[in-house]
Protein backbone atom coordinates (compact mmCIF):
# COMPACT_ATOMS: atom_id res chain seq x y z
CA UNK A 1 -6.75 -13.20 -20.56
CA UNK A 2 -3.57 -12.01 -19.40
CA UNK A 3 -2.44 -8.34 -19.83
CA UNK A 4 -0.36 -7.47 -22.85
CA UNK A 5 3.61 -8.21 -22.19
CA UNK A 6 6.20 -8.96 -24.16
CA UNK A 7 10.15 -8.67 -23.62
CA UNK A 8 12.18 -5.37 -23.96
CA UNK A 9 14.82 -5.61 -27.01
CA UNK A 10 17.84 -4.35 -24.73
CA UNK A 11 18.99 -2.37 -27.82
CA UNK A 12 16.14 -0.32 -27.48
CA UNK A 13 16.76 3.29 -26.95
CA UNK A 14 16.41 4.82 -24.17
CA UNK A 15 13.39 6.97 -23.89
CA UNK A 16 13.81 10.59 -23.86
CA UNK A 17 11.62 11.53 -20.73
CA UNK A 18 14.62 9.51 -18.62
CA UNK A 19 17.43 11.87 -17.73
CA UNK A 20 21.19 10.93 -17.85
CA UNK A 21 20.18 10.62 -13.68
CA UNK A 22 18.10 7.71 -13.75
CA UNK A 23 19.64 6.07 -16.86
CA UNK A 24 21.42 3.32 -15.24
CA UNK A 25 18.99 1.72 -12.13
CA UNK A 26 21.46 0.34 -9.51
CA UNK A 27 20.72 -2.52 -9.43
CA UNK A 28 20.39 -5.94 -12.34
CA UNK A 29 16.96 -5.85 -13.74
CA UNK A 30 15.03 -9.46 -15.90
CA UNK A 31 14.82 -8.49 -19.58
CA UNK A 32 12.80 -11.83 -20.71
CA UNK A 33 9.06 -11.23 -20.60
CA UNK A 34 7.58 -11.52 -17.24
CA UNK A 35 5.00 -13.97 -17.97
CA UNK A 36 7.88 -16.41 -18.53
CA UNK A 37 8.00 -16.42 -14.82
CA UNK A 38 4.88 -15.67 -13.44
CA UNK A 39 1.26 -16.60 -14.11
CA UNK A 40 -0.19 -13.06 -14.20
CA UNK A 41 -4.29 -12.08 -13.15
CA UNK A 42 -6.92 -9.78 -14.63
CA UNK A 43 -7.42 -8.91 -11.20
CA UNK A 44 -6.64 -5.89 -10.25
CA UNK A 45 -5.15 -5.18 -6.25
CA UNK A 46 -5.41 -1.67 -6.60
CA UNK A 47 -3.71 1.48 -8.07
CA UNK A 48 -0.87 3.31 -6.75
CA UNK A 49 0.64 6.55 -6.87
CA UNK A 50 2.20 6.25 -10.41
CA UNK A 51 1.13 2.07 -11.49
CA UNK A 52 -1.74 -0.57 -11.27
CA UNK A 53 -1.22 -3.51 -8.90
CA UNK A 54 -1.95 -6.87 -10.47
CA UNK A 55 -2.08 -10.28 -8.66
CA UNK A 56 0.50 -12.87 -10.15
CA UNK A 57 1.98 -16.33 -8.99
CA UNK A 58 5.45 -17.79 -9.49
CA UNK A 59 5.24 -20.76 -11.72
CA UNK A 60 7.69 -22.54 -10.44
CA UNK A 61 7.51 -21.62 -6.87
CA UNK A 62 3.85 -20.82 -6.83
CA UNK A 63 4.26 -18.25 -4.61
CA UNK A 64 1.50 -15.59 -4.67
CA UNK A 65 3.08 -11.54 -5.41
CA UNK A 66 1.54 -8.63 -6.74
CA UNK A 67 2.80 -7.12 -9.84
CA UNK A 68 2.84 -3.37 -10.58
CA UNK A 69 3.38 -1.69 -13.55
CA UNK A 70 4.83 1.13 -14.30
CA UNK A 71 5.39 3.36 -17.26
CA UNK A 72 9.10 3.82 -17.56
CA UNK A 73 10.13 6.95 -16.61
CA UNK A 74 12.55 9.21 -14.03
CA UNK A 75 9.32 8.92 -11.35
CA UNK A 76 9.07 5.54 -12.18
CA UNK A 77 12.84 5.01 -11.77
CA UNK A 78 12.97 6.80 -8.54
CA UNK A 79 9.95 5.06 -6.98
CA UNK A 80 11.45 1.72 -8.04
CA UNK A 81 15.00 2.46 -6.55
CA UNK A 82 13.19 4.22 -3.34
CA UNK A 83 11.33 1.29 -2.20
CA UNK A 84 13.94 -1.52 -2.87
CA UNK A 85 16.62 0.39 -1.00
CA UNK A 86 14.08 1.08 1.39
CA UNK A 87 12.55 -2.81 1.92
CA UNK A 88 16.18 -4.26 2.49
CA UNK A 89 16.50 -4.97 6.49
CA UNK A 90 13.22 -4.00 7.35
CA UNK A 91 9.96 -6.10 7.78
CA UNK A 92 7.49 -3.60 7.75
CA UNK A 93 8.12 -2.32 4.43
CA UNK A 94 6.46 -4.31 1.61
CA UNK A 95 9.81 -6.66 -0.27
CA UNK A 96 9.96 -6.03 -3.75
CA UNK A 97 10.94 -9.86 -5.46
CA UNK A 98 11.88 -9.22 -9.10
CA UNK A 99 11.96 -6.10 -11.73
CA UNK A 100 11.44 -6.59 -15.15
CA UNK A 101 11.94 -4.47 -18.06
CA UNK A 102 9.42 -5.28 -20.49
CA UNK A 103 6.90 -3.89 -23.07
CA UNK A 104 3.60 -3.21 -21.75
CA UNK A 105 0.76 -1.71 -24.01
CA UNK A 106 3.05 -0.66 -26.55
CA UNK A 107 5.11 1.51 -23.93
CA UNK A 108 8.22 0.33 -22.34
CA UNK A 109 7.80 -0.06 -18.59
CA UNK A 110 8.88 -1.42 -15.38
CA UNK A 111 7.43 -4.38 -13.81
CA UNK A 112 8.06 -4.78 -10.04
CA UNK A 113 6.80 -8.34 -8.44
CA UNK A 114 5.94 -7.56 -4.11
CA UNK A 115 4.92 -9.89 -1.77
CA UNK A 116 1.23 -10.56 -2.35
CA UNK A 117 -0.33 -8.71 1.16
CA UNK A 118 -3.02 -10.99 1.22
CA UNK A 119 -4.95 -8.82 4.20
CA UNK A 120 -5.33 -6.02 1.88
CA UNK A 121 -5.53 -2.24 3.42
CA UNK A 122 -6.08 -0.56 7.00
CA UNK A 123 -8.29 1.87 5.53
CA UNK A 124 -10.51 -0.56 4.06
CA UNK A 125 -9.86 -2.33 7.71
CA UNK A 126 -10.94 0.44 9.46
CA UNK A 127 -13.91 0.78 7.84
CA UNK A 128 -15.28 -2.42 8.83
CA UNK A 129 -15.22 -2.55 11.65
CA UNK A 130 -17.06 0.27 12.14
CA UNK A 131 -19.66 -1.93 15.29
CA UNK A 132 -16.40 -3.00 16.85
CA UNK A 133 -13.69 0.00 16.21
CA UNK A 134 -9.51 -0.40 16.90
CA UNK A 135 -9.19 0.23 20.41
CA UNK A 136 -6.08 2.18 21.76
CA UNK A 137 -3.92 -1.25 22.26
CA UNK A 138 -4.67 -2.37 18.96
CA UNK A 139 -3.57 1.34 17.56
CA UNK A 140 -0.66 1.27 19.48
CA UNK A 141 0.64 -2.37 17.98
CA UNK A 142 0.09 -1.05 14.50
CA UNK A 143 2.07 2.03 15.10
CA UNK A 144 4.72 0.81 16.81
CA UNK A 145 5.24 -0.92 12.96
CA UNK A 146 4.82 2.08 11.39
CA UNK A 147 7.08 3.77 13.54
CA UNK A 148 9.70 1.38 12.99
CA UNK A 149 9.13 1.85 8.96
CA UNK A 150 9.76 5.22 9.48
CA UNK A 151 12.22 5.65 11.90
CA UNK A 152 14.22 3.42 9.21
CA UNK A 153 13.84 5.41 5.84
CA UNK A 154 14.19 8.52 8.45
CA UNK A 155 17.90 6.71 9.32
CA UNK A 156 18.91 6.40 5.59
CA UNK A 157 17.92 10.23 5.18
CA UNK A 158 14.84 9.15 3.37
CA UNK A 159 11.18 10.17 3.59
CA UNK A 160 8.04 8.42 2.71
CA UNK A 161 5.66 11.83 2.34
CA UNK A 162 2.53 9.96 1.74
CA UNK A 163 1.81 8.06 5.16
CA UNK A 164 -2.03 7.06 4.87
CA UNK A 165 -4.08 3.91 5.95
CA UNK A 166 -4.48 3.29 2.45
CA UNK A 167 -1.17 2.95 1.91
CA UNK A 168 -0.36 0.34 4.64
CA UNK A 169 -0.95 -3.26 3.90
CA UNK A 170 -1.52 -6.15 6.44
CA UNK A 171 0.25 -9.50 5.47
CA UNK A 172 -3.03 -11.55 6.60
CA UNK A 173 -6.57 -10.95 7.34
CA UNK A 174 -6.02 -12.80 10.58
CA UNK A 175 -6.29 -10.03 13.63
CA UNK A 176 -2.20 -10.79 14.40
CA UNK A 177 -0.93 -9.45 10.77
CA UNK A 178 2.03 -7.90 10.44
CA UNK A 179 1.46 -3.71 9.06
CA UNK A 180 3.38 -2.85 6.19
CA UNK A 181 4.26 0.27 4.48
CA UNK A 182 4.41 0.53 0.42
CA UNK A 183 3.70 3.18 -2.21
CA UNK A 184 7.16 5.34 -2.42
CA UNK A 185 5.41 7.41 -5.70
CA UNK A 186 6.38 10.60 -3.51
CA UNK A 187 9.37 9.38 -1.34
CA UNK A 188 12.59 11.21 -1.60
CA UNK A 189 16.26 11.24 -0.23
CA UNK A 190 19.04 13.27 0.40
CA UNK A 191 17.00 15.63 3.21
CA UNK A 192 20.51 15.96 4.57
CA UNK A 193 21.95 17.94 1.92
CA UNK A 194 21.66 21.99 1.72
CA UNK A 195 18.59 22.25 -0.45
CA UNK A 196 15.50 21.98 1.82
CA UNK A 197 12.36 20.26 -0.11
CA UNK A 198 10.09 22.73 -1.42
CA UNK A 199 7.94 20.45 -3.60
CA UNK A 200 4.17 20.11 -2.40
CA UNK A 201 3.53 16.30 -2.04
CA UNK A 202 0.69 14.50 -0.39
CA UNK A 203 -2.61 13.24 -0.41
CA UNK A 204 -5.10 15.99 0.69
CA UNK A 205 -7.04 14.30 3.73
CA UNK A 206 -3.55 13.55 5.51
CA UNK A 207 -1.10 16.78 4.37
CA UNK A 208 0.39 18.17 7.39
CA UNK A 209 -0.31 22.19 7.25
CA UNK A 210 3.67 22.82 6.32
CA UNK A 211 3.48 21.44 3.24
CA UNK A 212 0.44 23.56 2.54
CA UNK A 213 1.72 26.51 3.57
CA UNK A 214 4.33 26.34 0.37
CA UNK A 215 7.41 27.35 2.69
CA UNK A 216 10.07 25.80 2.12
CA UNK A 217 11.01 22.41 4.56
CA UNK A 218 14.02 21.07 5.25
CA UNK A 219 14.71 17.47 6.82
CA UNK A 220 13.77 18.19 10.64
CA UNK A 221 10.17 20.11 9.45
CA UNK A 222 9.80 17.29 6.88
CA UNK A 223 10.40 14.32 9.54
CA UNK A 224 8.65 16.41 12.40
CA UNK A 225 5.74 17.53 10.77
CA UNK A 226 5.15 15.61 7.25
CA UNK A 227 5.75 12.08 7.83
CA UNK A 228 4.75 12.34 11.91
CA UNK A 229 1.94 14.00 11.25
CA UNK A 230 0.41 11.77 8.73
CA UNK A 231 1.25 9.14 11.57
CA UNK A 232 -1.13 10.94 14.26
CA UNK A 233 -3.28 10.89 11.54
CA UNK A 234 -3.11 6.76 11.44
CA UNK A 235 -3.42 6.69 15.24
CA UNK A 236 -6.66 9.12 14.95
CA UNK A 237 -8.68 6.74 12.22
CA UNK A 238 -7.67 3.64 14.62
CA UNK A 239 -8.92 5.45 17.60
CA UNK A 240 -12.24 6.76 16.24
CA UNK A 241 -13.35 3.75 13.70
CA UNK A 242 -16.92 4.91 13.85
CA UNK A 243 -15.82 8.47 13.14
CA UNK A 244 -13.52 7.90 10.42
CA UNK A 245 -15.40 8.86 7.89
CA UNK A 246 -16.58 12.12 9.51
CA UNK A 247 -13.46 12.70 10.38
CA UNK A 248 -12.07 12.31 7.06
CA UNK A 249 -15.27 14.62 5.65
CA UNK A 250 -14.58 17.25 7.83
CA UNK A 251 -10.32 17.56 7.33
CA UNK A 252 -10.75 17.40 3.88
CA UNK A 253 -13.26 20.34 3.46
CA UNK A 254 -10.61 22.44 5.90
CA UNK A 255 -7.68 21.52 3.63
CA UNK A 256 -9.34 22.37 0.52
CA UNK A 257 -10.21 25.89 1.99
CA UNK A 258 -6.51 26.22 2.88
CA UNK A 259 -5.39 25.30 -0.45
CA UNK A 260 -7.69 27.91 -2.00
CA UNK A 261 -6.30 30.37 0.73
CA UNK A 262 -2.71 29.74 -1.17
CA UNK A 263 -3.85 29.80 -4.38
């Protein structure tokens, strides 16, 4: 049984939760019902920041994506327009394929079709191979690709701000995949202009300390600290595969003290 879709009347009005900002995505979006075009799973991939990730399959094509769905909104908008800005000209960045605009359980949403990453995540990676861990050339490949990822969103004044191994996606299981980043749920732009980000965004085993510190960070603490910091935290969980999970134990209980320290 499929999940419930059906096509978006484009006289619809727009919902009130999306501001005058967001009202017009830049970009052409597929008003006939998705499942015109793609043969869409049960099976779930996962969940992300803001939408769950369902596997799907071109039916002309047959090429195997991922579909995520989204309840419209301005963070759904601005995830959307994030990460297709952001995948253009870069191959470690998961491609978005299609957006629909459809009706999904009686809400209207947004339907993005990826590239299926059939290798699934390096967290899940990581943990096993706990007997035969990442050694330092293997954590170096993979972060030379997130360091290119990076390096690019940092180049269009744009930042991820949720860097984690569960968040990067390998294109194969085969030990040669190529890394990709995805999940832009917290990614924002314009770092350049006057207003520093003051908004506390991450995922508590990875925050770098200046975002829980609640001062305010402007684009060199953000690039310097948030995004490269989550990064050393990658390189760490490559390193130590056996520790991970320790690791992870331990960083957590320290960040949760520190957040009840700000409280």
């Amino acid at each position: 049984m499929q999940p419930a879709l059906f096509t978006l009347d484009i006289l619809v009005a727009r919902p009130s939760n999306i501001s005058e900002k967001y009202a017009r995505l830049p970009f052409t979006t597929r008003r006939n019902c998705v499942i015109d075009d793609y043969q869409i799973s049960t099976e779930s991939l996962g969940n992300g920041m803001n939408g769950t990730v369902y596997k799907c399959q071109h039916r002309i094509t047959k090429q195997n994506c991922a579909l995520k769905v989204l309840k419209d909104s301005d963070e759904a908008r601005r995830e959307v327009i994030m990460h297709r800005k952001a995948c253009e000209n870069c191959k470690y960045i998961v491609k978005i394929l299609d957006i629909y605009e459809n009706m999904f359980q009686s809400q209207r949403s947004l339907l993005i079709i990826m590239e299926r990453m059939e290798g699934g995540e390096l967290f899940t990676r990581i943990v096993e191979r706990k007997v035969n861990p990442y050694t330092e050339r293997d954590a170096a490949r993979y972060i030379s690709m997130l360091v290119q990822a990076v390096a690019h969103l940092h180049s269009m004044d744009m930042a991820h701000r949720d860097l984690k191994p569960e968040n990067l996606l390998f294109t194969s299981k085969e030990n040669d995949a190529i890394l990709k980043l995805t999940d832009f749920g917290f990614a924002k732009e314009g770092n350049n202009e006057l207003d520093p980000l003051i908004t506390p965004c991450y995922t508590v085993y990875y925050v770098a300390p200046e975002v829980l510190s609640r001062a305010k960070y402007d684009k060199a603490e953000l690039n310097s600290a948030t995004d490269i910091q989550r990064r050393g935290d990658d390189v760490q969980l490559k390193i130590f595969g056996p520790e991970a999970s320790r690791i992870a134990k331990k960083r957590a209980a320290k960040k949760r003290d520190a957040e009840r320290k700000n409280e």
